[in-house]
Each structure stands twice: as structure tokens, then as C-alpha cells.
PDB file of N, CA and C in Angstrom:
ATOM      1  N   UNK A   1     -61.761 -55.789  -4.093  1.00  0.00           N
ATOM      2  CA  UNK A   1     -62.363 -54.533  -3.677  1.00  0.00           C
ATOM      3  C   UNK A   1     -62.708 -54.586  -2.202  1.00  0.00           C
ATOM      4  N   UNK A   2     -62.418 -53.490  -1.418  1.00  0.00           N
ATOM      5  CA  UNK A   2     -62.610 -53.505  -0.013  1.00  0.00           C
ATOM      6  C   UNK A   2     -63.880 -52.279   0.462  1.00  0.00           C
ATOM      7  N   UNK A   3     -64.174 -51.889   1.677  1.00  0.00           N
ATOM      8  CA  UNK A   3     -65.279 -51.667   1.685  1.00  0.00           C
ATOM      9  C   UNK A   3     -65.193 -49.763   1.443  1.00  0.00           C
ATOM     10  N   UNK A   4     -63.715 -49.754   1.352  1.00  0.00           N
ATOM     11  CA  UNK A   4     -63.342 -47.866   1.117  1.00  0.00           C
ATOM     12  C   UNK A   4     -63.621 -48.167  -0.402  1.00  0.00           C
ATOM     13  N   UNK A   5     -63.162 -48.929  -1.202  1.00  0.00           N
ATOM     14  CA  UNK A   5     -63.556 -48.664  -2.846  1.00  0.00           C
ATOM     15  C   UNK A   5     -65.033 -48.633  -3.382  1.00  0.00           C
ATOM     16  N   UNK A   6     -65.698 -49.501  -2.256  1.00  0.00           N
ATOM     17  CA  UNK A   6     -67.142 -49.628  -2.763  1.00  0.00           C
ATOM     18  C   UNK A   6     -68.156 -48.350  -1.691  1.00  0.00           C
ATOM     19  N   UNK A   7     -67.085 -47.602  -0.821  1.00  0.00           N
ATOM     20  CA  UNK A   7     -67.789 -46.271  -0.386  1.00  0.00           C
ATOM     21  C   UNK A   7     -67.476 -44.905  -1.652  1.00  0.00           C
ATOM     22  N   UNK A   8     -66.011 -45.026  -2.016  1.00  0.00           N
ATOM     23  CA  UNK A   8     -65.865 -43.689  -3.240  1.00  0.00           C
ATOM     24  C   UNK A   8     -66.664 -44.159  -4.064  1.00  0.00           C
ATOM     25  N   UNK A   9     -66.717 -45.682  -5.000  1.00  0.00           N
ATOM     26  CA  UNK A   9     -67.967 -46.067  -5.804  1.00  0.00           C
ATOM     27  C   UNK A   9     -69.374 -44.766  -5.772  1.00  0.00           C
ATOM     28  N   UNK A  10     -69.869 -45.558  -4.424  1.00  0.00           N
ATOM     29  CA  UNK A  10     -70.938 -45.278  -3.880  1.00  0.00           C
ATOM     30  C   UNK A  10     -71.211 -43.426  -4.374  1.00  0.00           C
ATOM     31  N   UNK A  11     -70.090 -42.651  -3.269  1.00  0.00           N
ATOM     32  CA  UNK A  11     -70.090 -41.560  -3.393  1.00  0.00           C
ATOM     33  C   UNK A  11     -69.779 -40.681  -5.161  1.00  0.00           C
ATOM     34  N   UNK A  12     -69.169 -41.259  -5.744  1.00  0.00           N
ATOM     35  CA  UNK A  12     -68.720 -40.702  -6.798  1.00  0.00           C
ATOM     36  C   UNK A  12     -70.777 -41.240  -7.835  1.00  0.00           C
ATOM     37  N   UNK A  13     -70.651 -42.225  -7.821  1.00  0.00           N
ATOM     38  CA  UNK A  13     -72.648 -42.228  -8.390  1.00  0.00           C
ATOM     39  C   UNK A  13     -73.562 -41.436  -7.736  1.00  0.00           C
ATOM     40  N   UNK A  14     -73.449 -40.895  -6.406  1.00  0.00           N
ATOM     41  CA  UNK A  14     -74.327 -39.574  -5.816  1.00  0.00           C
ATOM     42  C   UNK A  14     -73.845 -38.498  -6.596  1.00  0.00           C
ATOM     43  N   UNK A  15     -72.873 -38.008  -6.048  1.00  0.00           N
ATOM     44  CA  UNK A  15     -72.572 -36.713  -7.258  1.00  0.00           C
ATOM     45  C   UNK A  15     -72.943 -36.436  -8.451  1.00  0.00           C
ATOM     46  N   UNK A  16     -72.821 -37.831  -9.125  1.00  0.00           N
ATOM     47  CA  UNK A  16     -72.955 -37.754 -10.882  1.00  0.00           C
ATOM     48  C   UNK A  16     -74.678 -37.193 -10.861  1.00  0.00           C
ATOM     49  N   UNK A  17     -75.388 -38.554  -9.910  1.00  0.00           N
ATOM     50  CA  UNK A  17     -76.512 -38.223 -10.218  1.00  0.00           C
ATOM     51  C   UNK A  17     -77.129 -36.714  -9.651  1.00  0.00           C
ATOM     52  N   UNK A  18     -76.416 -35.888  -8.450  1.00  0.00           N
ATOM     53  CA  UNK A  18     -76.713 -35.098  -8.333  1.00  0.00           C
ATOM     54  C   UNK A  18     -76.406 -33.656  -8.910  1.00  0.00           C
ATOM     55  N   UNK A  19     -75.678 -33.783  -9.554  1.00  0.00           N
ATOM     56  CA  UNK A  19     -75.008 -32.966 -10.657  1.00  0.00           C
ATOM     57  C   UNK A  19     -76.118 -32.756 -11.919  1.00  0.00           C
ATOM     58  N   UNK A  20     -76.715 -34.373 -12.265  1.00  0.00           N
ATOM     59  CA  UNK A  20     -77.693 -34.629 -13.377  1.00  0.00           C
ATOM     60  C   UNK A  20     -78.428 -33.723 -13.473  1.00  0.00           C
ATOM     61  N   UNK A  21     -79.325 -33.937 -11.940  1.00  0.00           N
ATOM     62  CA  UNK A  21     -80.755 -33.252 -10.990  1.00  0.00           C
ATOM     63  C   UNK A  21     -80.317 -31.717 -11.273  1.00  0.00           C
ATOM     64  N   UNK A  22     -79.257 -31.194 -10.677  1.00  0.00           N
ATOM     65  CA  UNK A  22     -79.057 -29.691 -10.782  1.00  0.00           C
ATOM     66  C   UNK A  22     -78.879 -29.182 -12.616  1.00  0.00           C
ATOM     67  N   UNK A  23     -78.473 -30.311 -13.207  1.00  0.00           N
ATOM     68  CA  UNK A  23     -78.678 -29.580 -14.458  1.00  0.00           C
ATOM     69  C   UNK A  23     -80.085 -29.395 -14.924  1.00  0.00           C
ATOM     70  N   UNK A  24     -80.874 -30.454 -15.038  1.00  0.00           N
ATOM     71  CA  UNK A  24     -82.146 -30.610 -15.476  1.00  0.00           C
ATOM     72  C   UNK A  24     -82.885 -29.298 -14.539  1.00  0.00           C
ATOM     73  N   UNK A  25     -82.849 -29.329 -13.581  1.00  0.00           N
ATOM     74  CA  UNK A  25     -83.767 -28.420 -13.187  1.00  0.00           C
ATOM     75  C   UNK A  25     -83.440 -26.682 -13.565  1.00  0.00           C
ATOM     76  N   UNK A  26     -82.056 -26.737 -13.844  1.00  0.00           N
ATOM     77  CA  UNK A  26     -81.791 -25.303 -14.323  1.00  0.00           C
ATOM     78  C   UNK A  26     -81.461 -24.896 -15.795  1.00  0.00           C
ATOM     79  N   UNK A  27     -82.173 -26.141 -16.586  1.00  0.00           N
ATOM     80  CA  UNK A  27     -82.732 -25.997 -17.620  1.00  0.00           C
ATOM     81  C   UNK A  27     -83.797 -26.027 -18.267  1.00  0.00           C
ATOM     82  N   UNK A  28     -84.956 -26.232 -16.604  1.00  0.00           N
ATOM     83  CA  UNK A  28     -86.078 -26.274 -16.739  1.00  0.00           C
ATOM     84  C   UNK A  28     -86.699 -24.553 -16.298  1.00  0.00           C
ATOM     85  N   UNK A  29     -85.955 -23.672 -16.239  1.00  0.00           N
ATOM     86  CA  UNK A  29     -86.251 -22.622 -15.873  1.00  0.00           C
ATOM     87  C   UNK A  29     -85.280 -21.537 -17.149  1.00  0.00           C
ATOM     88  N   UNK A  30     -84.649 -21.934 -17.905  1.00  0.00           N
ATOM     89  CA  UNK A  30     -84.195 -20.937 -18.878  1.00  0.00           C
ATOM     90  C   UNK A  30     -85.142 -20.082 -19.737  1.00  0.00           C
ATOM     91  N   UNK A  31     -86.420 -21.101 -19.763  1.00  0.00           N
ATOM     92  CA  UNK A  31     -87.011 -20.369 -20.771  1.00  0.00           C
ATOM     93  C   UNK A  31     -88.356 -19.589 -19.987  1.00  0.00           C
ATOM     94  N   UNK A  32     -88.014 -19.350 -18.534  1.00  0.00           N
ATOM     95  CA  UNK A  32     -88.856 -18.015 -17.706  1.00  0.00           C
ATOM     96  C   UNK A  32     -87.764 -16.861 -18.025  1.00  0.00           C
ATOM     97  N   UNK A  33     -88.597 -16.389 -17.774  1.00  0.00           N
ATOM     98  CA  UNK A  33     -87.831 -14.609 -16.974  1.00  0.00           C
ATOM     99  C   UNK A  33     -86.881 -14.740 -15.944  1.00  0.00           C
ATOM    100  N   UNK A  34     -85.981 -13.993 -16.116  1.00  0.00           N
ATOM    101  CA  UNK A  34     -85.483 -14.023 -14.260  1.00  0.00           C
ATOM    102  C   UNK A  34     -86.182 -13.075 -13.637  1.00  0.00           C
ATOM    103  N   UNK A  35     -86.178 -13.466 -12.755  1.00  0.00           N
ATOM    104  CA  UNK A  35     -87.171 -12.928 -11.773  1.00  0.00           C
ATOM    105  C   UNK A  35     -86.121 -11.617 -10.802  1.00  0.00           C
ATOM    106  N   UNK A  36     -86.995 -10.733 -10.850  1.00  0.00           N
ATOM    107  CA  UNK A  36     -86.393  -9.265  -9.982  1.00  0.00           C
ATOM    108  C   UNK A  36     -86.155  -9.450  -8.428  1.00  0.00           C
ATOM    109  N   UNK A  37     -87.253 -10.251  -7.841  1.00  0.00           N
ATOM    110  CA  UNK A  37     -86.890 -10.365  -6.344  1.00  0.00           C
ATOM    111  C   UNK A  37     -86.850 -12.445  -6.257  1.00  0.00           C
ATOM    112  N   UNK A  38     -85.710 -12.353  -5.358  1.00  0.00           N
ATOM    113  CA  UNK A  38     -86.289 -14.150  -5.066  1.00  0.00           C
ATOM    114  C   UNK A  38     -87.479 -14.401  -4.806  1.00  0.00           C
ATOM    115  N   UNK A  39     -87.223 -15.998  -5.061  1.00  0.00           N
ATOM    116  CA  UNK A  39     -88.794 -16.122  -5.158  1.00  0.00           C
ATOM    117  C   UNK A  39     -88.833 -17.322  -3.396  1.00  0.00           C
ATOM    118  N   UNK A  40     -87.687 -17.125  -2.739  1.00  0.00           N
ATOM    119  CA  UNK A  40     -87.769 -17.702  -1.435  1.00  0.00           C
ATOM    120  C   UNK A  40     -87.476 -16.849  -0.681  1.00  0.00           C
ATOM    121  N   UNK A  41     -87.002 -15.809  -0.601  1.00  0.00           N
ATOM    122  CA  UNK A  41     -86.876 -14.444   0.378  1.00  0.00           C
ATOM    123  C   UNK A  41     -87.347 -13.585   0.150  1.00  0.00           C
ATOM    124  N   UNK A  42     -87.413 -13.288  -0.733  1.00  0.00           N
ATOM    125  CA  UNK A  42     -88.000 -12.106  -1.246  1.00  0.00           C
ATOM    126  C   UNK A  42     -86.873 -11.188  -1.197  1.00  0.00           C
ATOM    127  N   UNK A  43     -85.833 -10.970  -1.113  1.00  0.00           N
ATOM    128  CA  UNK A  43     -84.601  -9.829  -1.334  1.00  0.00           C
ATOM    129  C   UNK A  43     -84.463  -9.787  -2.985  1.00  0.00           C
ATOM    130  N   UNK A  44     -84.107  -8.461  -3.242  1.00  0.00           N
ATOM    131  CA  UNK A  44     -83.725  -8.238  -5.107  1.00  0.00           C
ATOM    132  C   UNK A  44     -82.618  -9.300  -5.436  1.00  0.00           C
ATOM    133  N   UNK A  45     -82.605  -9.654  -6.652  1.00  0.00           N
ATOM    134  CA  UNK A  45     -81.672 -10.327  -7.036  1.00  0.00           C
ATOM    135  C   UNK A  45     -81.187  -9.151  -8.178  1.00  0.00           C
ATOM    136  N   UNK A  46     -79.435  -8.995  -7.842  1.00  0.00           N
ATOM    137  CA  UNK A  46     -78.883  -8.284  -9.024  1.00  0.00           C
ATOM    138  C   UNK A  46     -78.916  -8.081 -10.512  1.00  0.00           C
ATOM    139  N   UNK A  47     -78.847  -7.276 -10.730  1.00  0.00           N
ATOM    140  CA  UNK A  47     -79.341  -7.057 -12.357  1.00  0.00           C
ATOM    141  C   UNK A  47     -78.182  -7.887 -12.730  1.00  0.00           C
ATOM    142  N   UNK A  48     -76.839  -8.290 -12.483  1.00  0.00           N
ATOM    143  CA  UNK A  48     -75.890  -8.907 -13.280  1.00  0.00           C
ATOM    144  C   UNK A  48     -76.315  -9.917 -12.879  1.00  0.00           C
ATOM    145  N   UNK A  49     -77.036 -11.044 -12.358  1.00  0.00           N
ATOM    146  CA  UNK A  49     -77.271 -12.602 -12.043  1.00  0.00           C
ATOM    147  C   UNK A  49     -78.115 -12.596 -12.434  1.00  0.00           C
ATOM    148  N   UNK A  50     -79.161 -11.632 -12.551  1.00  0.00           N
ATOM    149  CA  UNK A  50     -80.475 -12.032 -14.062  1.00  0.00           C
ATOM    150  C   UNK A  50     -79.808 -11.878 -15.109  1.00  0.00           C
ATOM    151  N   UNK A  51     -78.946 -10.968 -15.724  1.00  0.00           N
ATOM    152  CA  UNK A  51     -78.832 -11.432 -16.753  1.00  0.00           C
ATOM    153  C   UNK A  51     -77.624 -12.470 -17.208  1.00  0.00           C
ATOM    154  N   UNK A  52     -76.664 -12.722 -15.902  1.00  0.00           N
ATOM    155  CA  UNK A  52     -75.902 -14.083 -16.092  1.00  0.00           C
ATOM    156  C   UNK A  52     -76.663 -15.348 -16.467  1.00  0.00           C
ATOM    157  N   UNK A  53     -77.531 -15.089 -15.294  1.00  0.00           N
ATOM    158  CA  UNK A  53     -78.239 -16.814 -14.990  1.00  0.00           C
ATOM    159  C   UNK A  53     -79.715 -16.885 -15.655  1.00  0.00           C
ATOM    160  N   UNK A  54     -80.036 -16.633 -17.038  1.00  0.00           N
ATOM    161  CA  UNK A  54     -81.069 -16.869 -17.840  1.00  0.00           C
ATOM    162  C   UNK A  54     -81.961 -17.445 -16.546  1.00  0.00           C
ATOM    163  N   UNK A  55     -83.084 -16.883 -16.794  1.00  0.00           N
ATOM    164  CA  UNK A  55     -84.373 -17.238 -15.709  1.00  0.00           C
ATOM    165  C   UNK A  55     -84.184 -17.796 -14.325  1.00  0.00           C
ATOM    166  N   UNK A  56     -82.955 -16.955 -13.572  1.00  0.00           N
ATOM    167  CA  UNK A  56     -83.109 -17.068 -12.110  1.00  0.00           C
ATOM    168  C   UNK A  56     -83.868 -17.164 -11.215  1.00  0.00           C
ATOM    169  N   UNK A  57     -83.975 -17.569 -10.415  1.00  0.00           N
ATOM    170  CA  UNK A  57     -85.578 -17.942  -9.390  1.00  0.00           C
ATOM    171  C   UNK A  57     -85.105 -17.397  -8.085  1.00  0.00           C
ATOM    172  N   UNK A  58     -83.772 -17.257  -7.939  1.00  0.00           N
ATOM    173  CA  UNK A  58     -83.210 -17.221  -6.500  1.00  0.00           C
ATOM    174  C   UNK A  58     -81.891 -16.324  -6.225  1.00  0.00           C
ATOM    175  N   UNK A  59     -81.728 -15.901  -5.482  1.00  0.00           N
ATOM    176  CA  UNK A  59     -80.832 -14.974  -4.924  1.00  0.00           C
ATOM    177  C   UNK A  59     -79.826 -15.956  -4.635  1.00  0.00           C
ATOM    178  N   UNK A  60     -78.427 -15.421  -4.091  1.00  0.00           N
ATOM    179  CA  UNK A  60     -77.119 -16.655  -4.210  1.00  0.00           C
ATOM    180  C   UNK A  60     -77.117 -16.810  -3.108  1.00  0.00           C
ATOM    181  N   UNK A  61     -77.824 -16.714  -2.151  1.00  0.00           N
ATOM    182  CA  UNK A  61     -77.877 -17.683  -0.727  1.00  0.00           C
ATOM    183  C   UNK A  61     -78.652 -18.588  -0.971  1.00  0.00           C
ATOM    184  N   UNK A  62     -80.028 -18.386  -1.225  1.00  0.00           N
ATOM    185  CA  UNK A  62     -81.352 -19.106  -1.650  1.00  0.00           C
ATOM    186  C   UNK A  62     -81.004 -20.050  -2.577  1.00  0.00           C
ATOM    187  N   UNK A  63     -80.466 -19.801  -3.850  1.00  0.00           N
ATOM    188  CA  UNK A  63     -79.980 -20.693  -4.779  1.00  0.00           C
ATOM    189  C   UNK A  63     -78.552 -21.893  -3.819  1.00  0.00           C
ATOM    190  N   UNK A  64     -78.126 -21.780  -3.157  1.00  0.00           N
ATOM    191  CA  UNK A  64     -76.943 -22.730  -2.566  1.00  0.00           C
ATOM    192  C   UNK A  64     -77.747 -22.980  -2.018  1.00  0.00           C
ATOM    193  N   UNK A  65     -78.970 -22.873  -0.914  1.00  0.00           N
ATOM    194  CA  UNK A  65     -79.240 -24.139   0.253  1.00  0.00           C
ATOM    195  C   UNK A  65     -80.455 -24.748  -1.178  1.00  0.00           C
ATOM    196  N   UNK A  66     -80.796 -24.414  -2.452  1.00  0.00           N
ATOM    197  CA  UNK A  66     -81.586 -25.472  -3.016  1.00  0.00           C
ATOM    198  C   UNK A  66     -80.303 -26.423  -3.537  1.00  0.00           C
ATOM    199  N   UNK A  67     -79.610 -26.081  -3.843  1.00  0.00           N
ATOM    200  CA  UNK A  67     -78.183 -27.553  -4.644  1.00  0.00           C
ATOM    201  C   UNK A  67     -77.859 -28.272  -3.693  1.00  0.00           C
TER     202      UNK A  67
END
């Protein structure tokens, strides 16, 4: 093993675990409400992403800079 196999290693165990983190936390919010305006900008969030995304917290800008 050279030091590129033990960097994809490396990188491929960040992902997993950060993949983990983004699930857990957006299954820690299914069982709120979605919420009508973000709750980091304050702009409306669409009636179709509340009712896509069971207990949304965030608008789809707001939601990408938290992942």
C-alpha cells in the first residue's frame, strides 16, 4: 500500500461517516413539523419541500451550506 491508497482509505471513511451524521440528524427532525419559513434566513420554504422533506428546518440553500 502506498500513500494514494491510504489517502482514498482515508477519504472514502470521511464520507461514510459523514453521510452517517447527515442521516441521523435528518431523522432527528422527522417527527417536528416542517416549518413554513427557514429557520436560518428566514425566507418561506415551499409548500412542495415541506411536504417532500417531513419536518424541514431549512430552505435549499440553507439546508446545503448545513451538509
Amino acid at each position: 500500500m502506498d500513500a494514494i491508497d491510504d489517502a482514498d482509505k482515508a477519504v472514502a471513511k470521511f464520507q461514510q461517516m459523514a453521510l452517517a451524521n447527515q442521516l441521523a440528524r435528518a431523522m432527528q427532525n422527522t417527527h417536528l413539523p416542517s416549518r413554513t419559513h427557514c429557520r436560518e434566513c428566514g425566507d418561506p420554504i415551499p409548500k412542495a419541500r415541506q411536504e417532500e422533506i417531513k419536518g424541514c428546518q431549512y430552505c435549499t440553500p440553507c439546508q446545503a451550506e448545513q451538509e
